[in-house]
N, C-alpha and C. Protein backbone atom coordinates (compact mmCIF):
# COMPACT_ATOMS: atom_id res chain seq x y z
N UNK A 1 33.53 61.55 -43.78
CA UNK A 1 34.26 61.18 -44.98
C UNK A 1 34.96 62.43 -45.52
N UNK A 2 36.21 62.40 -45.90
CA UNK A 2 36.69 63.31 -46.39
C UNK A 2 36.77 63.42 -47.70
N UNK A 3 37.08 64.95 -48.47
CA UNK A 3 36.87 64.82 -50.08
C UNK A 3 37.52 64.42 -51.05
N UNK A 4 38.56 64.20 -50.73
CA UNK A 4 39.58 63.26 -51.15
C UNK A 4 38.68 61.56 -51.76
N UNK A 5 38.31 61.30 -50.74
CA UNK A 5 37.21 59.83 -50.70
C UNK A 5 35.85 59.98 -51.55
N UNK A 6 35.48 61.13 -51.31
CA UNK A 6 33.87 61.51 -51.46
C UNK A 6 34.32 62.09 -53.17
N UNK A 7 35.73 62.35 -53.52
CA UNK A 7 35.79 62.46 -55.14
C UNK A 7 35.83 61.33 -55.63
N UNK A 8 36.94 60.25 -55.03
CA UNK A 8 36.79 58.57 -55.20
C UNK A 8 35.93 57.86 -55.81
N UNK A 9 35.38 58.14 -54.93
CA UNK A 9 33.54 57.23 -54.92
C UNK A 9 32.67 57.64 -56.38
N UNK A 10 32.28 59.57 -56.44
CA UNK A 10 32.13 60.18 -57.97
C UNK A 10 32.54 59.52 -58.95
N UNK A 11 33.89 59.71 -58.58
CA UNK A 11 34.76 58.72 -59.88
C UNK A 11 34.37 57.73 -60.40
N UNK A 12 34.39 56.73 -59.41
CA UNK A 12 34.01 55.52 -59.39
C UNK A 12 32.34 55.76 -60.44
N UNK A 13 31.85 56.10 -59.63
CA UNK A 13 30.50 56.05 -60.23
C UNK A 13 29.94 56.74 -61.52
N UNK A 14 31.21 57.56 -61.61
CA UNK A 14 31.09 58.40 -63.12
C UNK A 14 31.26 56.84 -64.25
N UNK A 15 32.39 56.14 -63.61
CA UNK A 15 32.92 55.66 -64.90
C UNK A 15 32.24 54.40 -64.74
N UNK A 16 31.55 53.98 -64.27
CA UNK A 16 30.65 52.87 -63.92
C UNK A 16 28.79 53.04 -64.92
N UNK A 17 28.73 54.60 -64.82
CA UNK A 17 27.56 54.81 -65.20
C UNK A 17 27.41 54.49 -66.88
N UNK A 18 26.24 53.93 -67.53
CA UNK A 18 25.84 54.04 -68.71
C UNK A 18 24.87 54.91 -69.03
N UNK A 19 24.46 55.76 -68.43
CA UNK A 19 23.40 56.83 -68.29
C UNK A 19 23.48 57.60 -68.64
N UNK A 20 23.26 58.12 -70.05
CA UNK A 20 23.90 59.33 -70.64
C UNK A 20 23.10 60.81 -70.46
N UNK A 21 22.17 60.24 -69.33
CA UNK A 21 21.42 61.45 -69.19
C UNK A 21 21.85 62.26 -67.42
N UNK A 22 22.56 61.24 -66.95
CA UNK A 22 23.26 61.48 -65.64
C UNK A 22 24.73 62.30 -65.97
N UNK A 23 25.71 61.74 -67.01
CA UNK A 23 26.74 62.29 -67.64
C UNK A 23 26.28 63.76 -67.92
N UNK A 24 25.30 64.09 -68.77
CA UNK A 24 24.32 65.19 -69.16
C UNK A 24 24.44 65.98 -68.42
N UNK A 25 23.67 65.76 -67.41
CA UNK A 25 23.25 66.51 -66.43
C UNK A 25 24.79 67.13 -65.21
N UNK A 26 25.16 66.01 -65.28
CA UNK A 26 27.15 66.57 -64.51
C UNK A 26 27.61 66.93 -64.73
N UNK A 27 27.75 67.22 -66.76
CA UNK A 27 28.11 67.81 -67.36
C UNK A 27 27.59 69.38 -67.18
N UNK A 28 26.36 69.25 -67.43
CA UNK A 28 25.55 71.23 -66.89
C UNK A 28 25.97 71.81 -66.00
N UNK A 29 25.97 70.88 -64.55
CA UNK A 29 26.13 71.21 -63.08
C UNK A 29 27.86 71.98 -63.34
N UNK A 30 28.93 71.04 -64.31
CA UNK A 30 30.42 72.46 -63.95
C UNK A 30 30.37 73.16 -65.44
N UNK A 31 29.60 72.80 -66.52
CA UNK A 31 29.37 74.47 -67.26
C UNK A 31 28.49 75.30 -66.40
N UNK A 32 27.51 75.19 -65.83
CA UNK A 32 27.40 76.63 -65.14
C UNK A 32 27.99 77.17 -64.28
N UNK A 33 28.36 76.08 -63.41
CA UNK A 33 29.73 76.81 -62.33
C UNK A 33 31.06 77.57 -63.31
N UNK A 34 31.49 76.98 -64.18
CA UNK A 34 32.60 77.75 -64.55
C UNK A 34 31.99 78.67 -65.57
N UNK A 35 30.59 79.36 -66.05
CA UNK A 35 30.43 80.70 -66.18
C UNK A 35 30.67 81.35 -65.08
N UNK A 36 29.59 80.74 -64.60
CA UNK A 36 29.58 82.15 -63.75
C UNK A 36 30.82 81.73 -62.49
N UNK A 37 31.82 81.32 -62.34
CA UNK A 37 32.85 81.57 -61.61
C UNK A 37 33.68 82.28 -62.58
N UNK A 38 33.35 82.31 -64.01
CA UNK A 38 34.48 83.58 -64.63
C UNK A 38 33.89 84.82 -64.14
N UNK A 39 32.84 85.01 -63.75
CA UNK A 39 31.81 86.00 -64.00
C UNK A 39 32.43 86.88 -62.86
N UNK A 40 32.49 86.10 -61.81
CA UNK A 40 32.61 86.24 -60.26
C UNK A 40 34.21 86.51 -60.17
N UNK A 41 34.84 86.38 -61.00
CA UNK A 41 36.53 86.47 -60.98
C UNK A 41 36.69 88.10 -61.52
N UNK A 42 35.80 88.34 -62.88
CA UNK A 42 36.24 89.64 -63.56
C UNK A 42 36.46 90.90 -62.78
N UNK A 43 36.97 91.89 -62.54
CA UNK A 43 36.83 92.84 -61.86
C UNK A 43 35.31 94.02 -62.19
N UNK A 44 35.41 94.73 -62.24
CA UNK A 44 33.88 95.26 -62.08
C UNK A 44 33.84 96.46 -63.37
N UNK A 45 35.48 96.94 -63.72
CA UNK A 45 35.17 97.26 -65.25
C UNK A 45 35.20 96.34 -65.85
N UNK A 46 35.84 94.87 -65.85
CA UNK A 46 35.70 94.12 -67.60
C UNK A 46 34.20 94.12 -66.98
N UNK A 47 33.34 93.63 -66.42
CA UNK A 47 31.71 93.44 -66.05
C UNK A 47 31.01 94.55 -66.61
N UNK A 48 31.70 95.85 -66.29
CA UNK A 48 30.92 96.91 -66.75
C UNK A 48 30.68 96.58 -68.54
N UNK A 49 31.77 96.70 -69.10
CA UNK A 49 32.63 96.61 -70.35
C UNK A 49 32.21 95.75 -70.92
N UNK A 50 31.37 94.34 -70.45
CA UNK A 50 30.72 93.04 -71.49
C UNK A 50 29.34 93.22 -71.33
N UNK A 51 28.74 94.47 -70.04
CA UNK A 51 27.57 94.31 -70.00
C UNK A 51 27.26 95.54 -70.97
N UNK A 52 28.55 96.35 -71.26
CA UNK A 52 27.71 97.80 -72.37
C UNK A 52 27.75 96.50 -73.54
N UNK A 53 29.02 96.21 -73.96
CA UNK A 53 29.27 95.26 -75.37
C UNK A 53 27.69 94.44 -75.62
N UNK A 54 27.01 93.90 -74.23
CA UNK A 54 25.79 92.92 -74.73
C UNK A 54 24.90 94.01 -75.09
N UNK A 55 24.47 95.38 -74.30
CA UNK A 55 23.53 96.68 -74.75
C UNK A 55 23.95 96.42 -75.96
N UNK A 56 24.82 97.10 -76.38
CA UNK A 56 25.54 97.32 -77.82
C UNK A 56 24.59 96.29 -78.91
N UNK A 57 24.74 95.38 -78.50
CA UNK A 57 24.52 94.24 -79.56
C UNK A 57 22.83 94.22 -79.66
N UNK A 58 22.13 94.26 -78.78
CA UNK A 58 20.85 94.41 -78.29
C UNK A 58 20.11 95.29 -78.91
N UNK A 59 21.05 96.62 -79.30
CA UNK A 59 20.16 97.60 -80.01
C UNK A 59 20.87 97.67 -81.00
N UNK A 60 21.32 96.50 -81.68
CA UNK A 60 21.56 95.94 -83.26
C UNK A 60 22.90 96.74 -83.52
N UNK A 61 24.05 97.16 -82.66
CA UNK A 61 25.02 98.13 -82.96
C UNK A 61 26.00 96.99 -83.25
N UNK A 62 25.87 96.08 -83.11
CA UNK A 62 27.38 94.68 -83.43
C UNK A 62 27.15 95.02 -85.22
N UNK A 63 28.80 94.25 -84.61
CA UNK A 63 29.37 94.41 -86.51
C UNK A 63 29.00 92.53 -86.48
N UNK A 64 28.25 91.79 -87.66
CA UNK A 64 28.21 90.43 -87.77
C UNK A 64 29.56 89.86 -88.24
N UNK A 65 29.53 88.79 -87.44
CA UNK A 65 30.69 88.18 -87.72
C UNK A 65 31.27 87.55 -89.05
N UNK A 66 30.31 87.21 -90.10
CA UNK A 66 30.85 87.34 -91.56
C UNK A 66 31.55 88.63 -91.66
N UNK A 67 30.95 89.74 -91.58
CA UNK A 67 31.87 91.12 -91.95
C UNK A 67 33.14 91.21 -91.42
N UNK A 68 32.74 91.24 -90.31
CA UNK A 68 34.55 90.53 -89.58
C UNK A 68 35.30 89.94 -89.96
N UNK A 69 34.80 88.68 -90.39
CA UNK A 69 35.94 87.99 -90.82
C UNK A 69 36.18 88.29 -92.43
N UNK A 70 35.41 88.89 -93.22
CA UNK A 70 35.93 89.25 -94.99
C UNK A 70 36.80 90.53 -94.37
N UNK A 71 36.62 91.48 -93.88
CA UNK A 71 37.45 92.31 -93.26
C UNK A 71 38.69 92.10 -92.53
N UNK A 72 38.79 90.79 -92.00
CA UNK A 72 40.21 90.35 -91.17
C UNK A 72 41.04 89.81 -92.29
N UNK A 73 40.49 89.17 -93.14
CA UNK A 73 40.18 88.09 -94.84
C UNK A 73 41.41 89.48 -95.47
N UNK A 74 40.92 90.58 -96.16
CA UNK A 74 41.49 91.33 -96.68
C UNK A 74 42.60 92.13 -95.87
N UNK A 75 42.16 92.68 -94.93
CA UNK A 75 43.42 92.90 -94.17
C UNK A 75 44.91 91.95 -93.92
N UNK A 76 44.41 90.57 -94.02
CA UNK A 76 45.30 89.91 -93.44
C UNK A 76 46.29 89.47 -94.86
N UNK A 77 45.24 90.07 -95.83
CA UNK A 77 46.18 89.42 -97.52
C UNK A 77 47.42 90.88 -97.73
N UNK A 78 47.20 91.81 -97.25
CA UNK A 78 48.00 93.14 -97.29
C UNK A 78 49.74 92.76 -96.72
């Protein structure tokens, strides 16, 4: 069978289903593929560069995002 057919059939059975725990679950199966296929796309500084940014945050160095935004808030009234 080719995939052309073998998406068909999915289809079919996606929109056939009342199972909202099957939807659920198909739903998980391409959010984790499309993390981590961004993950797998980045080159190896942005990777370096989000893995210091998560350190960063880890040993409490993030700015919280309320402050951010009263800070974007006033800047943006200038």
């Amino acid at each position: 069978m080719d995939i052309q057919t073998e998406k068909l059939q999915l289809m079919k059975m996606l929109l056939e289903t009342e199972d909202k725990s099957i939807l659920k679950q198909l739903k998980a199966v391409f959010d984790s593929r499309t993390k981590s296929d961004i993950w797998d796309e980045w080159d190896d500084e942005v990777r370096k560069d989000v893995e210091e940014a998560i350190a960063e945050l880890d040993r409490g160095e993030g700015i919280p995002h309320a402050v951010v935004m009263q800070e974007f808030s006033k800047w943006r009234k200038k």
